[in-house]
Protein backbone atom coordinates (compact mmCIF):
# COMPACT_ATOMS: atom_id res chain seq x y z
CA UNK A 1 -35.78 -51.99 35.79
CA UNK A 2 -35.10 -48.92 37.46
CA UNK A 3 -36.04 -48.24 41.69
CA UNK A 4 -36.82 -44.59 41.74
CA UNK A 5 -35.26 -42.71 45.25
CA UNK A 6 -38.69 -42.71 47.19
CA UNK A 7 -40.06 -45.72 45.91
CA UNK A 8 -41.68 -48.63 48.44
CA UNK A 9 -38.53 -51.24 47.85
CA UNK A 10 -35.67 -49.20 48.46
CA UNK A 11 -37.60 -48.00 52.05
CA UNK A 12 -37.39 -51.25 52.84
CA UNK A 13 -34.02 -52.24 51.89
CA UNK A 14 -33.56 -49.26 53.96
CA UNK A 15 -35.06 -50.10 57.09
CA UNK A 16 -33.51 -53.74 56.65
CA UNK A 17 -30.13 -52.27 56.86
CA UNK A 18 -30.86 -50.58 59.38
CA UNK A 19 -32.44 -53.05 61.43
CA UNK A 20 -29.28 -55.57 60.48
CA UNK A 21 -26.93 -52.45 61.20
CA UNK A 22 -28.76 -51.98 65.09
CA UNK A 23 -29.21 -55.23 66.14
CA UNK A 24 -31.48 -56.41 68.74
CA UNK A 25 -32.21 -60.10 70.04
CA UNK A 26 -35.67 -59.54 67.93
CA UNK A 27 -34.13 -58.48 64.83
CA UNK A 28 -34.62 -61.84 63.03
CA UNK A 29 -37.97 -61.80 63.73
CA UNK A 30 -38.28 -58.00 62.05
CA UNK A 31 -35.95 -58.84 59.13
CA UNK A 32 -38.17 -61.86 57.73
CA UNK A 33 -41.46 -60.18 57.13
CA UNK A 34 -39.26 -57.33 55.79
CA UNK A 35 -37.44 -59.05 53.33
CA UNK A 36 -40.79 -61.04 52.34
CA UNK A 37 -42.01 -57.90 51.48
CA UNK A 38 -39.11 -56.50 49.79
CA UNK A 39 -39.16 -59.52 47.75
CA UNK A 40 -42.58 -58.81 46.59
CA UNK A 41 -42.58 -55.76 46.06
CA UNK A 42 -39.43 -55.98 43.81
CA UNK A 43 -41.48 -58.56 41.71
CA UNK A 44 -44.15 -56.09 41.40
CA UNK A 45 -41.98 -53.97 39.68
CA UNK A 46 -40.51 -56.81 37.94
CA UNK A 47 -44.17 -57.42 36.33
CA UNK A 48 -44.77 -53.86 35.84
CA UNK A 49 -41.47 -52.78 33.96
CA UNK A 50 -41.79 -56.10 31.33
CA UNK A 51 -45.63 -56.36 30.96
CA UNK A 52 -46.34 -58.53 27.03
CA UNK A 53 -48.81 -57.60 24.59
CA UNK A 54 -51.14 -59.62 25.55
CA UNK A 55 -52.11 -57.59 28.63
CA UNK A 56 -53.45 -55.48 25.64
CA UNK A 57 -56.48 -57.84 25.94
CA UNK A 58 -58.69 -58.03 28.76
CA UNK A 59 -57.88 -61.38 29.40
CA UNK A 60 -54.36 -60.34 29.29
CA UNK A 61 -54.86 -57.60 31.78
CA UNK A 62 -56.77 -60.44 33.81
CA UNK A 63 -54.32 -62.70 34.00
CA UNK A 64 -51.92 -59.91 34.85
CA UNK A 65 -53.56 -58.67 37.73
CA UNK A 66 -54.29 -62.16 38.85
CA UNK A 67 -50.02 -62.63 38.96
CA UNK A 68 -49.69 -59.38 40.59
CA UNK A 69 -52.24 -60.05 43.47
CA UNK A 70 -51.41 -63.13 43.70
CA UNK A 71 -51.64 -64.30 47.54
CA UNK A 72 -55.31 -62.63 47.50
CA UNK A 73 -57.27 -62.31 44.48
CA UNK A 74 -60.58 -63.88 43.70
CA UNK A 75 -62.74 -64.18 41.49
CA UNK A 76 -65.12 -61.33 42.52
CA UNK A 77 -62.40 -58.78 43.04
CA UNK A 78 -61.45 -58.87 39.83
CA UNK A 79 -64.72 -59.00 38.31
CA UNK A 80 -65.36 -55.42 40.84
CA UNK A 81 -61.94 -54.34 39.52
CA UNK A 82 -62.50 -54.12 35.72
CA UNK A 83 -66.22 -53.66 36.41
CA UNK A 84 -67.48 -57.05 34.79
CA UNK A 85 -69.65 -59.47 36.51
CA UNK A 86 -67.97 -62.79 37.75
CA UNK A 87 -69.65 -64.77 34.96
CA UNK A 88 -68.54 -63.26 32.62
CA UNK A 89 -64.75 -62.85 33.82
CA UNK A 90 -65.05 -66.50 34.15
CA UNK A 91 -66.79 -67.31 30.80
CA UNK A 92 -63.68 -64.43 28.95
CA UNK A 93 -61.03 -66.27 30.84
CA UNK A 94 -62.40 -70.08 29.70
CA UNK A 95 -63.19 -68.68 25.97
CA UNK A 96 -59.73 -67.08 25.32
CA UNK A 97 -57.04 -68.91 27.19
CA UNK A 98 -59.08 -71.93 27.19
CA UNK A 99 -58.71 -71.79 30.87
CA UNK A 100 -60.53 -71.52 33.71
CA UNK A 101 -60.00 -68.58 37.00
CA UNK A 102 -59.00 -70.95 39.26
CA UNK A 103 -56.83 -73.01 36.75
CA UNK A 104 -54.65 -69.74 35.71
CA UNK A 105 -54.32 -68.90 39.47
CA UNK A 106 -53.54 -72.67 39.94
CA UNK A 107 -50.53 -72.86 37.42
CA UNK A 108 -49.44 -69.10 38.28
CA UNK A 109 -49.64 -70.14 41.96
CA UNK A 110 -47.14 -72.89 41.44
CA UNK A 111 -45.00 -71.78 39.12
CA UNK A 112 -44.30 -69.07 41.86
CA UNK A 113 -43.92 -71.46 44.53
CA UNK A 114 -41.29 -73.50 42.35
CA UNK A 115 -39.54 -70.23 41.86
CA UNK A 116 -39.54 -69.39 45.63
CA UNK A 117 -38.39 -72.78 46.92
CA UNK A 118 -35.75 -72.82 44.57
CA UNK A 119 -34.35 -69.95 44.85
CA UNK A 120 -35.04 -68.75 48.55
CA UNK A 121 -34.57 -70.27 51.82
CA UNK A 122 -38.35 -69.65 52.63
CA UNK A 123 -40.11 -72.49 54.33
CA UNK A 124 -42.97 -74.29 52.76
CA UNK A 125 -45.25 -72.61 54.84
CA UNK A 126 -43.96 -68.95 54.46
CA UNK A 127 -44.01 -69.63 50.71
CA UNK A 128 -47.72 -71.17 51.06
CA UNK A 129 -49.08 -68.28 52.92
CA UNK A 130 -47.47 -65.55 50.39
CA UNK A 131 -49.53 -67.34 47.71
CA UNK A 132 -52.52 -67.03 49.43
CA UNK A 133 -53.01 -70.64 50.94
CA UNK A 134 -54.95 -70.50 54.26
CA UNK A 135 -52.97 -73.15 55.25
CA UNK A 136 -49.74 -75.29 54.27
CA UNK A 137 -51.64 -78.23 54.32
CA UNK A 138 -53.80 -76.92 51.11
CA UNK A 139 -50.73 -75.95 49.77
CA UNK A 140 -49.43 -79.26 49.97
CA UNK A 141 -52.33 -80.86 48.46
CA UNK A 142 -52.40 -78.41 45.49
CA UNK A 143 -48.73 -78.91 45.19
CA UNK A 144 -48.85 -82.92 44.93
CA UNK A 145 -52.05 -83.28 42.83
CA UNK A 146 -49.84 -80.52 40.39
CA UNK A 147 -46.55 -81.73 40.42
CA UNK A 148 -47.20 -85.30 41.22
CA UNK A 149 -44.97 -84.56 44.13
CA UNK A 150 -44.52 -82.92 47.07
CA UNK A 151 -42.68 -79.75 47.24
CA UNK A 152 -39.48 -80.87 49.31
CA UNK A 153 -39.59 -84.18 46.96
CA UNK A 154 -39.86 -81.96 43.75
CA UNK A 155 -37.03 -79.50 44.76
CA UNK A 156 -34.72 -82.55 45.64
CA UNK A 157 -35.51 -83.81 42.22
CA UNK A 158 -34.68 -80.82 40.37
CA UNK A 159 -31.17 -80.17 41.64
């Protein structure tokens, strides 16, 4: 996918090089949340550039906006976002993907976090808070009852 000149990720790979090119005793502590939101925001354009078919549908375009808000959406936003009342978001989702809201964020939610904690040196909790979880201990919970196991145990099993 292409990363236009003025676009959001290149400003912050900018400032990031920057910041590692000037450093200060805090820079670690200013390069983190930076690259946390570079790597989100390069996912966002991930999504954006190879969005399916099925986002034709409404459910499609659901489920789509459900992966691309990820760490906040609820049930009521998106209902206010495509102008639908919650009930019948919820009744669309359960009717065509035979799924229910919090199910699809559930397995979208985890199949990020197995991406993340493979292939990043995030923590558990950084990767539990950029998907939303109020805590790490919720995360962990989710994690186990999905996965049968927790996150460090899973990752160690799948290298």
């Amino acid at each position: 996918f292409k990363v236009e000149n003025r676009c959001t990720a290149r400003m912050l790979l900018e400032m990031m090089a920057v910041e590692y090119a000037f450093k200060r005793p805090d820079t670690q502590q200013i390069l983190k949340p930076l690259t946390l939101a570079f790597l989100m925001e390069i996912l966002r354009k991930y999504n954006a550039a190879y969005t399916s078919a099925a986002s034709e549908t409404l459910s499609g375009q659901i489920v789509q906006y459900m992966s691309e808000h990820i760490g906040t959406v609820t049930l009521r936003e998106i209902a206010d976002r495509f102008s639908y009342h919650p009930n019948y978001v919820s009744t669309l989702l359960h009717r065509e993907l035979g799924k229910s809201f919090s199910d699809i964020l559930l397995e979208q939610r985890m199949e990020r976090a197995v991406i993340l904690l493979k292939g990043t040196n995030l923590s558990i909790e950084e990767v539990a808070a950029l998907l939303g979880y109020s805590n790490s201990s919720n995360f962990y919970k989710a994690f186990r009852e999905y996965f049968k196991h927790s996150p460090r145990e899973y990752i160690a099993t799948q290298r």
